[in-house]
C-alpha atoms as a PDB file:
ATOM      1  CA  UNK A   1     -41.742 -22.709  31.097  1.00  0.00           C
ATOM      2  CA  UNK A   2     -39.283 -24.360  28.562  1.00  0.00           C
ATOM      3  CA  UNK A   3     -39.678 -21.587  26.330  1.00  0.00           C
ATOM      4  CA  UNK A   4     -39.198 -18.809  28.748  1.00  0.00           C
ATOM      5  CA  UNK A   5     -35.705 -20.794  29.610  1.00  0.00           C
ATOM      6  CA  UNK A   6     -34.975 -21.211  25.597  1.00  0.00           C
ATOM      7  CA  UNK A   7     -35.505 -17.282  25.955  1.00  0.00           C
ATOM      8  CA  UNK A   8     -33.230 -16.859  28.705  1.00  0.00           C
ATOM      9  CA  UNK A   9     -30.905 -18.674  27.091  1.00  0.00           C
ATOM     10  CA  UNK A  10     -30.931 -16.980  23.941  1.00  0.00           C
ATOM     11  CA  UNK A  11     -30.773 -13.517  25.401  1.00  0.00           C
ATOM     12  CA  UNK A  12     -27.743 -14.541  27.866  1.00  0.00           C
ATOM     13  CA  UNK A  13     -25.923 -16.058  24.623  1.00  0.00           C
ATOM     14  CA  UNK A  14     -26.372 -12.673  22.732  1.00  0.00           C
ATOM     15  CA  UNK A  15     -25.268 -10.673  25.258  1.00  0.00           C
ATOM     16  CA  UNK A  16     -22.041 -12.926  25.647  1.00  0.00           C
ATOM     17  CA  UNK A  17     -21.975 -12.760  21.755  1.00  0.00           C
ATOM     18  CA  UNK A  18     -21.901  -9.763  21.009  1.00  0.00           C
ATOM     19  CA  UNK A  19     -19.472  -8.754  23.819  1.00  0.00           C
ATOM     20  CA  UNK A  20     -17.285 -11.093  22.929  1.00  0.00           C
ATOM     21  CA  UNK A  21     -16.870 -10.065  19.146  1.00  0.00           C
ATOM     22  CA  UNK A  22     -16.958  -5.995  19.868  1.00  0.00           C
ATOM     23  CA  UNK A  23     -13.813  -7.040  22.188  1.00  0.00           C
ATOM     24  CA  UNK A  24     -12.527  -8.801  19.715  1.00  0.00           C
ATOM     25  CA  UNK A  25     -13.043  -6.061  16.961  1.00  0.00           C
ATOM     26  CA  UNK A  26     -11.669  -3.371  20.108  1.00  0.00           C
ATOM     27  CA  UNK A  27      -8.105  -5.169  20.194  1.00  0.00           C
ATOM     28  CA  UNK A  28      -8.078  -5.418  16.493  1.00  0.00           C
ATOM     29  CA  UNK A  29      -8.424  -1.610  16.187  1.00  0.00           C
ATOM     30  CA  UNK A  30      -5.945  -1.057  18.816  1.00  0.00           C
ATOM     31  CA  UNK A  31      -8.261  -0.846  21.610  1.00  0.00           C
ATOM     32  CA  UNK A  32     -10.717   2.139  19.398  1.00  0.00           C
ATOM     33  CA  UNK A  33     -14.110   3.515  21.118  1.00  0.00           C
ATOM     34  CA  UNK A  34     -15.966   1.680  18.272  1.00  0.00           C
ATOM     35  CA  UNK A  35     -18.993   2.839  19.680  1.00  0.00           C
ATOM     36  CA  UNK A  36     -17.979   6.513  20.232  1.00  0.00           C
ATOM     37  CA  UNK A  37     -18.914   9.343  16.922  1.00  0.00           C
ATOM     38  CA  UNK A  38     -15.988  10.004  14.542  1.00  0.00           C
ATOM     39  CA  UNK A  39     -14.117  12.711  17.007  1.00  0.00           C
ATOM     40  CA  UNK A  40     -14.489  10.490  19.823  1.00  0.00           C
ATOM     41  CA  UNK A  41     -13.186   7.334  18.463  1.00  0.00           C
ATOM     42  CA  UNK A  42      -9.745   8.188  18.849  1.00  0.00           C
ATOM     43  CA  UNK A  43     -10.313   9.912  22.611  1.00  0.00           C
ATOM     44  CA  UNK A  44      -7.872   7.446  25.156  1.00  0.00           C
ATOM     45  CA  UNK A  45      -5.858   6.595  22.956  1.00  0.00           C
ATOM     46  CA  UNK A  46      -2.380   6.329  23.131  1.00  0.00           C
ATOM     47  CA  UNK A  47      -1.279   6.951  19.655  1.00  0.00           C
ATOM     48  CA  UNK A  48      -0.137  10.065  18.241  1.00  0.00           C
ATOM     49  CA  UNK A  49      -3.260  10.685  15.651  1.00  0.00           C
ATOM     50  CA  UNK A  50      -3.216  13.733  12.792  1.00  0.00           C
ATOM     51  CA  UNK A  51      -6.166  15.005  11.668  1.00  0.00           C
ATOM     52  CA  UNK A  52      -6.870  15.874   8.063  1.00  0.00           C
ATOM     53  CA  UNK A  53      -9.583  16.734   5.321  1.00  0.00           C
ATOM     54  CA  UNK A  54      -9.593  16.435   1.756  1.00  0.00           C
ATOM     55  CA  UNK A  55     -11.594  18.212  -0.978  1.00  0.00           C
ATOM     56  CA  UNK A  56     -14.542  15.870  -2.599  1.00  0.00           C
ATOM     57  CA  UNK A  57     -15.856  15.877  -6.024  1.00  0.00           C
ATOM     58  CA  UNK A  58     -18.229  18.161  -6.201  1.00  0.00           C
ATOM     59  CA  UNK A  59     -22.255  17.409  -6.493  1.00  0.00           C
ATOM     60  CA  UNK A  60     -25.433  18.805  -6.514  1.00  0.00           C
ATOM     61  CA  UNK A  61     -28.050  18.219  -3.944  1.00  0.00           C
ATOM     62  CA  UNK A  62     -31.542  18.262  -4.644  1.00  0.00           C
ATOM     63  CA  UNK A  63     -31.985  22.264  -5.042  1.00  0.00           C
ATOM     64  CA  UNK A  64     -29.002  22.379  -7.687  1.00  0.00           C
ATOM     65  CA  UNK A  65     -26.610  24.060  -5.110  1.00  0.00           C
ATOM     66  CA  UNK A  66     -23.066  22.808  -5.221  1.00  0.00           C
ATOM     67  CA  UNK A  67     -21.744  20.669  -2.042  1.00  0.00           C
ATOM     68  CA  UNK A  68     -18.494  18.813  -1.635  1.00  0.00           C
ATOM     69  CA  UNK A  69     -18.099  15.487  -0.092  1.00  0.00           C
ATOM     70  CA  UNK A  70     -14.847  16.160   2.118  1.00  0.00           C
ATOM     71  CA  UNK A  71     -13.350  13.503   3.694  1.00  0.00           C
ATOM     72  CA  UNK A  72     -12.034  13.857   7.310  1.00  0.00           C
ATOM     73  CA  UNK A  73      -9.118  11.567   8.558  1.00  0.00           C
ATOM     74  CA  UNK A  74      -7.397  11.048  11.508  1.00  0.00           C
ATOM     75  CA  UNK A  75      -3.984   8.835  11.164  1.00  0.00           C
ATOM     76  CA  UNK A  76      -1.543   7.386  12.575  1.00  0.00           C
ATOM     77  CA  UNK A  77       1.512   5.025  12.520  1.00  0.00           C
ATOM     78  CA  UNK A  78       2.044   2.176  14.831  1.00  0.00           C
ATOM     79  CA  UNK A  79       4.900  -1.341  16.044  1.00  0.00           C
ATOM     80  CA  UNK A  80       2.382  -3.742  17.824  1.00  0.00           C
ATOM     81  CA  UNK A  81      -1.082  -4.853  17.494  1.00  0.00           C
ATOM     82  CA  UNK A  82      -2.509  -6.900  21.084  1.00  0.00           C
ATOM     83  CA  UNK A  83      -4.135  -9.212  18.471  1.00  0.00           C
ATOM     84  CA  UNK A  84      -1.496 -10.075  16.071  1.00  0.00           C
ATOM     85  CA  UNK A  85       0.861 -12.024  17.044  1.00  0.00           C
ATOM     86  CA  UNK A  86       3.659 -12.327  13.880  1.00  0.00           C
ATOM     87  CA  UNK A  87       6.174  -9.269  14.027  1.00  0.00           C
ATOM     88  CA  UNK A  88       5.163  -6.270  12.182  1.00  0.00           C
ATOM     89  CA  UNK A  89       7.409  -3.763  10.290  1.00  0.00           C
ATOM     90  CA  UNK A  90       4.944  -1.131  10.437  1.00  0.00           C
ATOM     91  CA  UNK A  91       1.227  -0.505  10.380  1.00  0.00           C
ATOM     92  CA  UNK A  92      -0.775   2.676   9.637  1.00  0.00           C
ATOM     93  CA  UNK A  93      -4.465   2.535  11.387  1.00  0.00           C
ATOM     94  CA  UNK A  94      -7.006   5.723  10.141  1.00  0.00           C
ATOM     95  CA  UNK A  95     -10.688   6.640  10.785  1.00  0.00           C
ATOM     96  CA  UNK A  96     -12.229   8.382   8.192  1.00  0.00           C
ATOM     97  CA  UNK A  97     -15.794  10.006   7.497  1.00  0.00           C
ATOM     98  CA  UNK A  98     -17.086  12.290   4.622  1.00  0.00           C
ATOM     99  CA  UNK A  99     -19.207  15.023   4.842  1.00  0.00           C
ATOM    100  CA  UNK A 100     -22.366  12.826   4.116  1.00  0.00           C
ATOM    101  CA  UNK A 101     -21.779  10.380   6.771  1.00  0.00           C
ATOM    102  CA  UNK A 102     -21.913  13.080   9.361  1.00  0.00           C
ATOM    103  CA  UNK A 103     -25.250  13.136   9.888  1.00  0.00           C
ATOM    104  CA  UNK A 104     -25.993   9.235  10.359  1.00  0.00           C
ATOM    105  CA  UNK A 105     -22.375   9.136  12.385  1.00  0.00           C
ATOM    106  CA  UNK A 106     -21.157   6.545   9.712  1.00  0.00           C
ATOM    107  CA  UNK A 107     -17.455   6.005   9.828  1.00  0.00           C
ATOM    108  CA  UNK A 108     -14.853   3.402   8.571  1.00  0.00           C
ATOM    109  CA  UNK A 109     -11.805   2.399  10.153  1.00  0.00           C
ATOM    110  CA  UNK A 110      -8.857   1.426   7.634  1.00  0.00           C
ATOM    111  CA  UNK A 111      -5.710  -0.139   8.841  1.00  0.00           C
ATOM    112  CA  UNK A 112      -3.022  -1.699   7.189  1.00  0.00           C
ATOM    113  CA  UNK A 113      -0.396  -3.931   8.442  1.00  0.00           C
ATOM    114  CA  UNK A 114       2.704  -4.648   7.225  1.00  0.00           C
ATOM    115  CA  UNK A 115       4.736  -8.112   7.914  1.00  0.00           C
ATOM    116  CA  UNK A 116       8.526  -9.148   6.454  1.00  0.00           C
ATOM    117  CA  UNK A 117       7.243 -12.802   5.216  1.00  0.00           C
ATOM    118  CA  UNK A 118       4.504 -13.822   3.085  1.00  0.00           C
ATOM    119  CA  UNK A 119       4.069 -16.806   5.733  1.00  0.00           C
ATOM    120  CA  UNK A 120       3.408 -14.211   9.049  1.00  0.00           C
ATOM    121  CA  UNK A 121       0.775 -12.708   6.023  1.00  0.00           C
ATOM    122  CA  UNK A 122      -1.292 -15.607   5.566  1.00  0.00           C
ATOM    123  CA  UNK A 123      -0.867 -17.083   9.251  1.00  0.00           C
ATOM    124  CA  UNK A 124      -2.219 -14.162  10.407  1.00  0.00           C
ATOM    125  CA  UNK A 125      -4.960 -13.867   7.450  1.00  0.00           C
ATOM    126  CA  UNK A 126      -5.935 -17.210   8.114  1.00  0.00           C
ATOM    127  CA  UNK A 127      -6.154 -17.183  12.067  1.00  0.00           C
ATOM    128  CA  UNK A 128      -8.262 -13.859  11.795  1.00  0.00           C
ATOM    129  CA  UNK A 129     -11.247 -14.363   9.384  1.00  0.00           C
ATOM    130  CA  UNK A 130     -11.420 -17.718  11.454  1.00  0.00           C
ATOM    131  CA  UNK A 131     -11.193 -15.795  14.511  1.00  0.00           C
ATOM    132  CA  UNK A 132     -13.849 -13.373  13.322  1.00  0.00           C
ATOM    133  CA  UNK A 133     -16.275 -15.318  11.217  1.00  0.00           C
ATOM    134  CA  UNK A 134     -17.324 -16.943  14.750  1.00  0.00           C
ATOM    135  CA  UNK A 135     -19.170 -13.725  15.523  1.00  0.00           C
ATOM    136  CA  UNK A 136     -20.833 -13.182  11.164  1.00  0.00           C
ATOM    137  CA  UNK A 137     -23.936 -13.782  10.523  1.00  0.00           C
ATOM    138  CA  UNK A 138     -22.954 -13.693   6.794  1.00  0.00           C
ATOM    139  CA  UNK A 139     -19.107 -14.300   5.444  1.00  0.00           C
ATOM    140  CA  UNK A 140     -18.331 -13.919   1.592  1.00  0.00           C
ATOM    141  CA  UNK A 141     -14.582 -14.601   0.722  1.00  0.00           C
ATOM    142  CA  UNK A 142     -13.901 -13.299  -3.288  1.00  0.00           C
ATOM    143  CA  UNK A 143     -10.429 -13.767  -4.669  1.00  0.00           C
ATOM    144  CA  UNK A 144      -9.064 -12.550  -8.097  1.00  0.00           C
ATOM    145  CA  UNK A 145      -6.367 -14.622  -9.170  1.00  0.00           C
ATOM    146  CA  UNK A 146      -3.469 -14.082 -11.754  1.00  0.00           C
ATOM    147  CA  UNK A 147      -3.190 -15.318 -15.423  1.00  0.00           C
ATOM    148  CA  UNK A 148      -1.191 -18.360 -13.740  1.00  0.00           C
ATOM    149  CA  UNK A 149      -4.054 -18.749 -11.333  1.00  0.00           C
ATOM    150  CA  UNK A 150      -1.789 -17.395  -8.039  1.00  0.00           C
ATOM    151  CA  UNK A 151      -4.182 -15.428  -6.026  1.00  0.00           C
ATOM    152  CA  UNK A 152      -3.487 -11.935  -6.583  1.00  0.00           C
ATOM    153  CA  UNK A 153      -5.951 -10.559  -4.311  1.00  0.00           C
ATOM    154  CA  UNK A 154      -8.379 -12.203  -1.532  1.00  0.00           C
ATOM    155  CA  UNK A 155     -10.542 -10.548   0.506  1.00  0.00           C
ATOM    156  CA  UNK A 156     -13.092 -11.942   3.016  1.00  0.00           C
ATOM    157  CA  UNK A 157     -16.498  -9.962   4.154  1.00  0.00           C
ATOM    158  CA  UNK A 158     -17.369 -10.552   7.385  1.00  0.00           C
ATOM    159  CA  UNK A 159     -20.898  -8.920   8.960  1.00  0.00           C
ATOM    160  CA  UNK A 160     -21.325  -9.221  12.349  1.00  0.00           C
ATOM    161  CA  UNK A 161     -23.851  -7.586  14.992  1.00  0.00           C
ATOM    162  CA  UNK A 162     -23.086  -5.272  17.343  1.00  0.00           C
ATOM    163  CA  UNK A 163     -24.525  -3.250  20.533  1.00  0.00           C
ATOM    164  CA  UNK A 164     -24.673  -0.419  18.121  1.00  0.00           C
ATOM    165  CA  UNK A 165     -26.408  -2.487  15.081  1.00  0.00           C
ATOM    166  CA  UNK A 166     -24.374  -4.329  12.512  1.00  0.00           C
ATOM    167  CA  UNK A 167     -20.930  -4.068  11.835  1.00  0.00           C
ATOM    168  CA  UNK A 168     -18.870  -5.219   8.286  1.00  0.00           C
ATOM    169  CA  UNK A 169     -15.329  -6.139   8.449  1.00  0.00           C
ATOM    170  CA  UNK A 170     -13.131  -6.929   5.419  1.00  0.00           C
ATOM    171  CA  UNK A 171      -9.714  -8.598   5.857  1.00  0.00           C
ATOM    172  CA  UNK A 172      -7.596  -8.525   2.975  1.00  0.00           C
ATOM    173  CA  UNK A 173      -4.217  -9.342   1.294  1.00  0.00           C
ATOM    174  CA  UNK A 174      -2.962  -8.431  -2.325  1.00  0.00           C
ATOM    175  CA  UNK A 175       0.281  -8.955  -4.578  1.00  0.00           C
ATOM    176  CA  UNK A 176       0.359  -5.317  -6.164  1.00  0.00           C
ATOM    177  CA  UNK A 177       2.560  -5.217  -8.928  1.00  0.00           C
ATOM    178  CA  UNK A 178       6.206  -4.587  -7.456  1.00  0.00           C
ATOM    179  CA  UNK A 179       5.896  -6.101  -4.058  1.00  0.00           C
ATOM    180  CA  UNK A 180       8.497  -8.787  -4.422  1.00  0.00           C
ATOM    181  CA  UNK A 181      10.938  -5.776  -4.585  1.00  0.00           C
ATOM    182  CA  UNK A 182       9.619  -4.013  -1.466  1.00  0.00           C
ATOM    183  CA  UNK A 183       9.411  -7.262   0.033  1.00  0.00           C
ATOM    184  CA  UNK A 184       6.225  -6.539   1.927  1.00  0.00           C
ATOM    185  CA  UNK A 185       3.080  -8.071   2.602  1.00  0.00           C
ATOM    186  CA  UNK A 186       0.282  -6.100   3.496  1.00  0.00           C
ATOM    187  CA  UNK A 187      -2.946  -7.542   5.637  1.00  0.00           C
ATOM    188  CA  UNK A 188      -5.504  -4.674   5.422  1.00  0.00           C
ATOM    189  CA  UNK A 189      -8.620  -4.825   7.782  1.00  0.00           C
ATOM    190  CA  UNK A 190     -10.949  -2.445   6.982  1.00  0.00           C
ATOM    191  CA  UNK A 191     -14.359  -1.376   9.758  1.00  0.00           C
ATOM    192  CA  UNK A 192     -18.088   0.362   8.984  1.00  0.00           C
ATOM    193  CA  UNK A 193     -20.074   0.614  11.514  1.00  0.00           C
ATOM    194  CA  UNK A 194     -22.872   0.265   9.135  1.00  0.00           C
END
């Protein structure tokens, strides 16, 4: 009897889980079909997505004949993210799948945000990859840092289960040469449902 409870228990608690972190992931990706294929991610959506494809190297597959790996993208700009709460200047969100992905229905998600302040950067970093490493099963944070030892780029892996299977989220920030000019920080998040 105690273990059918202990069971229970655990099956209730992954359910809750895993609901709770693909909502999570939803309003980070500005409310996304995560689950959906690659055309179907974007469908309900209210931003105004472009759709693209760009030419891949070209390789050989096992019969010698010549394939590309095109890359399809749909982008698009936007102010306001439900999950963020520091004031943006702009963010670009795309989903993107090559030609070799198609079959599996692998895609990633890429979306950069843009603040004014390197503070709204980091409180943002910092309340996310908390936020986010609740759901992991496995987190690995890497950094590169500068000849003065200032962190010129940090980014955290996050992999987390999902209805679907397993998920991998990064959240990064860099210091590209040049940004104290453009006075922007960038906070990239990038999604693979894989």
């Amino acid at each position: 009897m105690k273990n059918i409870a202990i069971m229970v228990f655990s099956f209730v608690h992954l359910a809750l889980f895993g609901q709770t972190s693909s909502e999570q992931l939803k309003k980070l990706f500005l409310n996304l079909d995560l689950k959906g294929n690659f055309h179907d991610v974007i469908k309900g959506s209210p931003l105004a997505f472009e759709y693209g494809i760009s030419r891949g190297v070209p390789l050989h597959d096992a019969n010698g004949k010549i394939f590309y790996n095109d890359k399809s993208n749909y982008f698009a700009n936007f102010a306001e993210n439900p999950i963020i709460e520091s004031k943006i200047r702009y963010g670009i969100i795309s989903i993107a799948q090559q030609s070799q992905e198609i079959q599996s229905g692998h895609f990633s998600i890429h979306e950069t945000v843009c603040f004014s302040s390197e503070d709204a950067m980091m409180k943002e970093y910092y309340k996310l990859t908390g936020l986010f490493e609740e759901f992991a099963y496995r987190v690995k944070t890497s950094m590169i840092l500068k000849e003065n030892d200032d962190i010129k780029l940090e980014d955290t892996e996050i992999l987390i289960k999902t209805e679907t299977g397993k998920a991998t989220l990064h959240i990064s920030y860099h210091f590209p040469d040049g940004w104290q000019e453009r006075e922007e920080y960038q906070l990239v998040f990038i999604y693979s449902n894989y």
